[in-house]
Protein backbone atom coordinates (compact mmCIF):
# COMPACT_ATOMS: atom_id res chain seq x y z
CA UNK A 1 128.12 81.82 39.21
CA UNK A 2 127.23 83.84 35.93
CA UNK A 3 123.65 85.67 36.02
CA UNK A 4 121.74 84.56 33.25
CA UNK A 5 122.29 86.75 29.70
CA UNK A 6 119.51 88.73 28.50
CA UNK A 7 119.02 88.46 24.55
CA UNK A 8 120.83 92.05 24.40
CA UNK A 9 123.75 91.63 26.84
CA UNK A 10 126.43 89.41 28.87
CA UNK A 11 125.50 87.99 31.77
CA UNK A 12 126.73 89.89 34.63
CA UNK A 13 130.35 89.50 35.99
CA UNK A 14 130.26 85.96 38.13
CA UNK A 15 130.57 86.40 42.00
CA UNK A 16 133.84 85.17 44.19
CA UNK A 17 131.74 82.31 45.59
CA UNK A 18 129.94 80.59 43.03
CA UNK A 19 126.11 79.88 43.27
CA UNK A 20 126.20 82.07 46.24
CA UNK A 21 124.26 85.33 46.30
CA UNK A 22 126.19 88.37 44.85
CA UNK A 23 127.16 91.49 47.33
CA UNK A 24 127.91 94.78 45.84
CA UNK A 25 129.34 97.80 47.58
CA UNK A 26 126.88 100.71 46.94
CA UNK A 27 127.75 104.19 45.61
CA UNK A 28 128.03 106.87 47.95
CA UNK A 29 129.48 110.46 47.31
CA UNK A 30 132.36 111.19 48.94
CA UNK A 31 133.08 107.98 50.01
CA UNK A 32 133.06 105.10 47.01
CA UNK A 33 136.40 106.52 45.49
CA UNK A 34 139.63 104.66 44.61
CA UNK A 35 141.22 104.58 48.06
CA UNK A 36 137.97 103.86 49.42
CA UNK A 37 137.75 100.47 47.00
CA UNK A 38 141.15 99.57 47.75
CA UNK A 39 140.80 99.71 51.60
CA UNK A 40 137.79 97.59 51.19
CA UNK A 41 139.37 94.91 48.64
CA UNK A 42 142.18 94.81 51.49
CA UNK A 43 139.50 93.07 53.74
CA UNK A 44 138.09 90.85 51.49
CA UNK A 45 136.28 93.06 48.54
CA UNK A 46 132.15 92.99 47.20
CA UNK A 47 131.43 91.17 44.17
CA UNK A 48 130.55 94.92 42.42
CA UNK A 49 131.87 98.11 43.17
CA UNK A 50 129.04 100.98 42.13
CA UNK A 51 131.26 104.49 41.59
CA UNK A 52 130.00 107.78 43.27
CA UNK A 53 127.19 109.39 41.14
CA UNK A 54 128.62 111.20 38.05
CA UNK A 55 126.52 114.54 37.79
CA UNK A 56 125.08 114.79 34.25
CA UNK A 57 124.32 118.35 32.82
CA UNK A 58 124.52 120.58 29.82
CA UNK A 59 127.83 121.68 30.70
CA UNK A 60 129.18 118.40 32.31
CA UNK A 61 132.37 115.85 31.75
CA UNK A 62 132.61 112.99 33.79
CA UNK A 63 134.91 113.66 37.38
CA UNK A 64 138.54 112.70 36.91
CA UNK A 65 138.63 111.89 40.50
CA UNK A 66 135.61 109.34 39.38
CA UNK A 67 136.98 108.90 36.47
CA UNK A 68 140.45 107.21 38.61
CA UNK A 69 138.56 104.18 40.21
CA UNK A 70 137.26 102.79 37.17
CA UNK A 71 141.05 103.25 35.41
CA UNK A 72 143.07 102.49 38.36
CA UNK A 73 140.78 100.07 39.65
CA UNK A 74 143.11 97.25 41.28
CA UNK A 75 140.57 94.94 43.03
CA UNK A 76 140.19 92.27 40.62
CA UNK A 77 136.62 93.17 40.57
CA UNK A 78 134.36 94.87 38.34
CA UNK A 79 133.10 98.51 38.67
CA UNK A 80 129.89 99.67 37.36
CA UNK A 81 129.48 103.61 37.07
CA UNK A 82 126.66 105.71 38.32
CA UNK A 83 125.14 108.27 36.72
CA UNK A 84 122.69 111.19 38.00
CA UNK A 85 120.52 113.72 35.88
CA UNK A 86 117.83 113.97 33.89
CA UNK A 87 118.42 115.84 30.35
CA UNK A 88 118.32 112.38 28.15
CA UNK A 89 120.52 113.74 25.31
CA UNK A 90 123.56 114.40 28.08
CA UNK A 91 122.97 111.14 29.50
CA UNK A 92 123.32 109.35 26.44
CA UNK A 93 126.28 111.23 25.53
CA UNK A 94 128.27 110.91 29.35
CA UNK A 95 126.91 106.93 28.88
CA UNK A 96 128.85 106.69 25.42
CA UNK A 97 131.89 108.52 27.17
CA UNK A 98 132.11 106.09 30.07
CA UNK A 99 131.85 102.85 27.80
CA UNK A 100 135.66 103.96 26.40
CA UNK A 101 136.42 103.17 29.85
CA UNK A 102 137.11 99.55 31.68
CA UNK A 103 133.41 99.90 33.40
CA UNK A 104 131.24 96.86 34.12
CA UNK A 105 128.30 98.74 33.10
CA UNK A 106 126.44 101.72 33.33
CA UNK A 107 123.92 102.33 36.29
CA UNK A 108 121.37 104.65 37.00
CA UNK A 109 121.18 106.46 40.15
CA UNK A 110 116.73 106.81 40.96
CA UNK A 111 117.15 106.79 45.06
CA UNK A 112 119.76 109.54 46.01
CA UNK A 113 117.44 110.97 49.16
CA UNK A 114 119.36 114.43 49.62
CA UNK A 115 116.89 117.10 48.98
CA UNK A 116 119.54 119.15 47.72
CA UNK A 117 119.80 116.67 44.92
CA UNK A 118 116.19 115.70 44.39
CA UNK A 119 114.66 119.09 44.34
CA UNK A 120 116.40 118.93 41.27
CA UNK A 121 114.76 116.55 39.75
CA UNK A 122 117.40 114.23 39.92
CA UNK A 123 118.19 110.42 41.60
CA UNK A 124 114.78 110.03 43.90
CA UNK A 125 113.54 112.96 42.61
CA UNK A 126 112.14 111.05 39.48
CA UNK A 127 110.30 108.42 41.28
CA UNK A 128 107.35 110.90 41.26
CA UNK A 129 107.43 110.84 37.22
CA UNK A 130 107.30 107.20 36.27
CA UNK A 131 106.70 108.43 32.33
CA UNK A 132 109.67 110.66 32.51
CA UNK A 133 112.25 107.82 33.54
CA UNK A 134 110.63 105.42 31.12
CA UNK A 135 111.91 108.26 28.46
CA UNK A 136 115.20 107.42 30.78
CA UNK A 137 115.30 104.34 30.47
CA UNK A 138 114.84 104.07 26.91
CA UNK A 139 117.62 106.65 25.87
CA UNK A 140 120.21 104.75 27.99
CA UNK A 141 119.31 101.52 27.25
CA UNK A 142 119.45 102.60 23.61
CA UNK A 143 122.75 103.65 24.40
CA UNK A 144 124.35 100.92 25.93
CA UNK A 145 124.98 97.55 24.44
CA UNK A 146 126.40 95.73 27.26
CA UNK A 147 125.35 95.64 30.57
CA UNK A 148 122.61 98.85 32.31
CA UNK A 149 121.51 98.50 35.86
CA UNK A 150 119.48 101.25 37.75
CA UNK A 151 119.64 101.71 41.96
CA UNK A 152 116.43 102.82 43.07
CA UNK A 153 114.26 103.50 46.09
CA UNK A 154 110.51 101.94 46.44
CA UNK A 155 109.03 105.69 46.13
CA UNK A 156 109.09 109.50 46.30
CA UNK A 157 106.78 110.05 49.85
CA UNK A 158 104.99 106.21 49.32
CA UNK A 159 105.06 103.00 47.02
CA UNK A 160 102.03 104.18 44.44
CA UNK A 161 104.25 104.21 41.35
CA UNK A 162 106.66 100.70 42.28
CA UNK A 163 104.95 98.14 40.18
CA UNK A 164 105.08 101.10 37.42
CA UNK A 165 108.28 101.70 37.67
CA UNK A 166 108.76 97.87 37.84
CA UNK A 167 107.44 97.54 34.62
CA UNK A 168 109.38 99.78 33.06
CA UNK A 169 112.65 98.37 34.28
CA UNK A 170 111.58 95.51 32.61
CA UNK A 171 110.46 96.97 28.89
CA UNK A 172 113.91 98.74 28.95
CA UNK A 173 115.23 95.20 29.11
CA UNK A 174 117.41 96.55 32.63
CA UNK A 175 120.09 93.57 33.37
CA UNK A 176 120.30 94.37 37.38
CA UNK A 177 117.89 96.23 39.40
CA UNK A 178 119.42 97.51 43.46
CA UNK A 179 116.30 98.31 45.45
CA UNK A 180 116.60 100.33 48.42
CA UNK A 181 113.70 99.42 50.50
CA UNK A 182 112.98 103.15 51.90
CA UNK A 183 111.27 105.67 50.01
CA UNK A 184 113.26 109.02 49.71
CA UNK A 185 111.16 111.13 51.85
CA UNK A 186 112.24 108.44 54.69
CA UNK A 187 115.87 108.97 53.77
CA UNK A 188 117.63 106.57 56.45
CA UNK A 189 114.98 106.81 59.05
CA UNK A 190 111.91 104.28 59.43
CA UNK A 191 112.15 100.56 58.78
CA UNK A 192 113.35 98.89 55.25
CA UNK A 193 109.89 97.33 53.43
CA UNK A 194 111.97 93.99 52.76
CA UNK A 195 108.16 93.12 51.66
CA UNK A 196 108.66 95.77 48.76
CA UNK A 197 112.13 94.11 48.00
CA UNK A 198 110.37 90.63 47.37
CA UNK A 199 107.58 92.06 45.12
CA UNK A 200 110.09 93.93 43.27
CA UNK A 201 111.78 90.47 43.02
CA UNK A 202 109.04 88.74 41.54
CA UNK A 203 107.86 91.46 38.98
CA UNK A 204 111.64 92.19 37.54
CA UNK A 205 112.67 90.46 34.94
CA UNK A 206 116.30 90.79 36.17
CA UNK A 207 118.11 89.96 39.21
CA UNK A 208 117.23 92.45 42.13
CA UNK A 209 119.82 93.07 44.88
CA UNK A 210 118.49 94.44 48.45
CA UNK A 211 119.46 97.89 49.96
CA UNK A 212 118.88 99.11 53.04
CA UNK A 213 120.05 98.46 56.71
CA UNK A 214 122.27 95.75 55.94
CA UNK A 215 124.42 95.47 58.61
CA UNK A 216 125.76 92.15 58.97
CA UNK A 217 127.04 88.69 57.30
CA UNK A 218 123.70 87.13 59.57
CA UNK A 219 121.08 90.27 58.14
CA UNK A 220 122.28 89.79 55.16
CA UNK A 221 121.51 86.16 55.10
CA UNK A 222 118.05 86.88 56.53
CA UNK A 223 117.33 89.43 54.04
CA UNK A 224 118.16 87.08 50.84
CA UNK A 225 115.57 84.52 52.56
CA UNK A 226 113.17 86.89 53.16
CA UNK A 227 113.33 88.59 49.60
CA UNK A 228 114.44 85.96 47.69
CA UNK A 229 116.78 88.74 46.14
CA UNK A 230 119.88 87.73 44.23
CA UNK A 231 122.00 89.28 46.43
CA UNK A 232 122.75 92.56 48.36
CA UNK A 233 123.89 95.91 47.78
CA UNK A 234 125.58 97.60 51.35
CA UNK A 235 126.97 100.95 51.76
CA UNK A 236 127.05 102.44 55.47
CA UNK A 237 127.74 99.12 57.07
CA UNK A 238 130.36 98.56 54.96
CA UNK A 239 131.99 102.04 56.27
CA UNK A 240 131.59 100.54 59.61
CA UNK A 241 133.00 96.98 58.80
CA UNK A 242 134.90 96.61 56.05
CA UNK A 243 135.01 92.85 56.71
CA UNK A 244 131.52 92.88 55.64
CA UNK A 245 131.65 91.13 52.10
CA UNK A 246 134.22 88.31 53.40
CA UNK A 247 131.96 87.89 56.42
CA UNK A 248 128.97 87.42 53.67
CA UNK A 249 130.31 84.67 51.60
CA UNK A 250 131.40 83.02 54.85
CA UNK A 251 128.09 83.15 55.90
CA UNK A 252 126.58 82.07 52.93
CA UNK A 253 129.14 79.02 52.61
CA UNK A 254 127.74 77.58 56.01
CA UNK A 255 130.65 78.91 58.01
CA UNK A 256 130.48 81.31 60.85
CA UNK A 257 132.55 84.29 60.19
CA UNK A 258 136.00 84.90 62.82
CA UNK A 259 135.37 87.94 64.60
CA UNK A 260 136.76 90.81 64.22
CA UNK A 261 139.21 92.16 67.16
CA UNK A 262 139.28 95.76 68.29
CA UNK A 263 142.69 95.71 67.41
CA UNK A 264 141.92 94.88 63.77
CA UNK A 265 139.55 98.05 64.23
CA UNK A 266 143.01 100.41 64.69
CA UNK A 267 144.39 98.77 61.92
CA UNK A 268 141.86 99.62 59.64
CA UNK A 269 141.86 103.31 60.99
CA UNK A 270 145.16 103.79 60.23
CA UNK A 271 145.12 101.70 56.82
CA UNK A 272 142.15 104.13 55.94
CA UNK A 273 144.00 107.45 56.91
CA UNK A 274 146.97 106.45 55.36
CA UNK A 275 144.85 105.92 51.96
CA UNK A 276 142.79 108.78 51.49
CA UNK A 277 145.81 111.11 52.11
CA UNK A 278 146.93 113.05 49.50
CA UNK A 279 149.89 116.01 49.10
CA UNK A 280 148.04 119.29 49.72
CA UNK A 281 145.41 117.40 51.70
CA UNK A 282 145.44 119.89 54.71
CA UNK A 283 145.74 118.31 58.33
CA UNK A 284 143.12 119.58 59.76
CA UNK A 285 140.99 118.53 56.62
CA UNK A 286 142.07 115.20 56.91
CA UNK A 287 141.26 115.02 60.31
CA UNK A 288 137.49 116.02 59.36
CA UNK A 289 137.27 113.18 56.49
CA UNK A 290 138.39 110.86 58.69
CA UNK A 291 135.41 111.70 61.62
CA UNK A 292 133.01 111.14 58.65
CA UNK A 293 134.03 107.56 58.63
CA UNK A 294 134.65 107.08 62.18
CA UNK A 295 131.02 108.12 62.82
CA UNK A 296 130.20 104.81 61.53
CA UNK A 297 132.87 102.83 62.64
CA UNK A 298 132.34 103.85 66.28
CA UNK A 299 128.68 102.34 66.43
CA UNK A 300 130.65 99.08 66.76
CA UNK A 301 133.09 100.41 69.52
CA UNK A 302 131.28 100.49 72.46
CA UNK A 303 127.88 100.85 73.54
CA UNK A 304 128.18 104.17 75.50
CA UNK A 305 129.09 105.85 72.91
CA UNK A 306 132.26 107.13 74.13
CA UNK A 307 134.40 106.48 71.46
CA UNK A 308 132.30 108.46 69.40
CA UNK A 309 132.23 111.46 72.19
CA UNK A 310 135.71 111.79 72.18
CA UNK A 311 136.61 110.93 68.37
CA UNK A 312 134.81 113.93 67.30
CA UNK A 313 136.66 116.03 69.82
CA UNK A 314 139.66 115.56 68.15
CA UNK A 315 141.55 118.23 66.17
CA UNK A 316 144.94 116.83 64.95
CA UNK A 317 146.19 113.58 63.63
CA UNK A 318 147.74 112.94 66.92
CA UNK A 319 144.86 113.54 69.26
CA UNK A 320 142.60 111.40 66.56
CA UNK A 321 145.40 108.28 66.61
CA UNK A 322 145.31 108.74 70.95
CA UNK A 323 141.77 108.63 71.07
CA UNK A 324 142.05 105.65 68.54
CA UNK A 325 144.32 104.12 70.70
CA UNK A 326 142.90 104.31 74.33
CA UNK A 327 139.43 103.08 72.97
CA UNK A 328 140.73 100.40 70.80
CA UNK A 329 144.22 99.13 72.16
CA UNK A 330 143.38 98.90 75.75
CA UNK A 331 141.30 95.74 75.01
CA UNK A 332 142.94 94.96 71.47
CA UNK A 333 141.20 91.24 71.60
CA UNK A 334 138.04 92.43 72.72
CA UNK A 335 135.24 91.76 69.71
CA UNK A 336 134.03 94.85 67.58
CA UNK A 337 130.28 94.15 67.50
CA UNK A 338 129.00 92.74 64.80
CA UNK A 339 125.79 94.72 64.64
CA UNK A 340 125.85 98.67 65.83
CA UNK A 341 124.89 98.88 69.32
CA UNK A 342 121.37 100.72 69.79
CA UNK A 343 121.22 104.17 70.51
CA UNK A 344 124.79 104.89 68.99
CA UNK A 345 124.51 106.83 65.68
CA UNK A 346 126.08 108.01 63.40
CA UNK A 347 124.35 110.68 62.64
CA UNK A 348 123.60 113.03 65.68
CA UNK A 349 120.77 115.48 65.03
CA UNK A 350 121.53 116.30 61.75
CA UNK A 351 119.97 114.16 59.27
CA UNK A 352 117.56 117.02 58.44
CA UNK A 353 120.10 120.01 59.24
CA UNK A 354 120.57 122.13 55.86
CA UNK A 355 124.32 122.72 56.70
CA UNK A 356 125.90 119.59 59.00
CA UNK A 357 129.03 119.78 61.16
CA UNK A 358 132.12 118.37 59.68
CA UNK A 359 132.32 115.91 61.98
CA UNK A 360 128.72 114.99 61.92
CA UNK A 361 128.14 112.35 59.28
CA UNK A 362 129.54 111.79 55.69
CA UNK A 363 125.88 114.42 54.44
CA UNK A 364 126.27 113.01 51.04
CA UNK A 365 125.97 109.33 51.65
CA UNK A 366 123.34 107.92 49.17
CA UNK A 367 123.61 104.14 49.96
């Protein structure tokens, strides 16, 4: 199903299932990068892809690492591509750079929660100057004839400025609004204000997509009856189930999704190790990328935790693949839970930490 065209733009790119509502993977740095996309279109890919946040400065050119998933982009699916900053002329001018590429669109990153990024004034950062992303708003949509869509968070420290900022999305004629449903003092702590979602969905003009602890095909549903949103936007979750998107439209076709085996689960480790290798890429390196994702993925393992206890121990390729295999071949048909099991995070005592362990978390998500 095609989103309806505002007078400026094309509709937005129509969804695999039509009339069903649209899933998106979100941007997250580090993470959203070609081998990431490709692992994910292997299991049944989102309707969007959002690239990791391009950093916009005075002395900035967009990331040729970022730059490779929109040009290499094999998934059949579109890719929209995130900016971050706040000095309007460089925007405008890394904007008109991107649109010589194949992207979707160009999307505004207003929710990225790490301090280290909103000190700056930057993604969250300007939810506490509504007046100042208006100016943002206007220079990019000014910019860019086809389709703009912004990724945002409900507030700085509460929701005071969301109908503002609401309105302003719609004067700058925005074609797709993501709303994380945290503000970015709560980072990934607290619960999601779905309640904030719908409001947001009844004062856009555009189709709103809903962010924030969307873990499963069954959430998902809930939260799209809930919010009435046009779809949703998932990032983590989709780190720890890549089956995610498939197991959406499956859910919102009226079927119940297959589970998912932990068997498939080893499958996907080693699909996503063999991807995000590169020549030079150091062992031990490798290793530590891999833990990042494998915080996430073990929330589905067991509910002790001990996959996650003695994942992180590991300190070669081959003691990573043994622990991979004793926790997930033993029982190869057993059922990777569909939801995380309670208690087992992802990120151990560290969400707040200025400097994390390697194997702590992947510190830059922003989803």
């Amino acid at each position: 199903m095609e989103m309806p065209a505002t007078p400026h733009a094309p509709a937005l790119p129509a969804g695999l299932l039509p009339q069903a509502p649209l899933t998106a993977l979100a941007p997250m740095q580090d993470v959203t990068d070609l081998a990431f996309m490709g692992v994910i279109a292997h299991y049944g890919p989102p309707d969007y892809f959002f690239t990791e946040f391009l950093r916009v400065h005075a002395q900035s050119r967009p990331e040729p690492h970022i730059l490779r998933s929109i040009d290499e982009n094999a998934t059949g699916r579109p890719v929209f591509a995130q900016l971050i900053g706040e000095d309007v002329h460089h925007l405008r001018r890394t904007a008109e750079a991107l649109l010589r590429h194949p992207v979707a669109g160009i999307d505004l990153n207003l929710g990225c929660p790490a301090p280290k990024v909103y000190r700056k004034n930057v993604g969250g950062g300007l939810l506490r100057e509504p007046e100042r992303v208006g100016e943002i708003l206007a220079a990019l949509r000014a910019s860019v004839p086809g389709l703009f869509t912004v990724k945002m968070r409900i507030g700085f420290e509460d929701d005071r400025h969301l109908d503002r900022l609401l309105d302003l999305v719609n004067e700058h004629r925005v074609d797709l609004l993501s709303v994380h449903g945290r503000t970015v003092r709560q980072m990934y702590r607290g619960d999601v204000r779905y309640d904030l979602i719908a409001r947001a969905v009844s004062r856009a003009r555009c189709p709103v997509l809903a962010n924030g602890n969307v873990t499963s095909a069954a959430k998902a549903a809930a939260v799209v009856r809930e919010t009435g949103a046009a779809g949703v936007m998932i990032g983590r979750h989709a780190i720890r189930n890549p089956w995610i998107f498939r197991h959406c439209r499956e859910r919102f076709a009226g079927r119940e999704p297959a589970p998912v085996r932990l068997g498939d689960v080893r499958e996907y480790v080693e699909r996503l190790y063999h991807a995000t290798g590169f020549p030079g890429l150091a062992e031990h390196h490798h290793v530590n990328k891999m833990k990042k994702y494998l915080n996430f993925v073990g929330q589905s393992v067991d509910p002790a935790g001990a996959f996650l206890h003695d994942m992180r121990r590991a300190a070669t390729e081959q003691e990573l693949f043994n622990v991979c295999d004793r926790h997930l071949l033993a029982e190869p048909g057993r059922e990777f839970a569909a939801e995380p099991f309670p208690g087992v995070v992802a990120r151990p005592n560290c969400e707040d930490a200025a400097t994390e362990p390697a194997a702590c978390s992947l510190d830059t998500v922003t989803a």
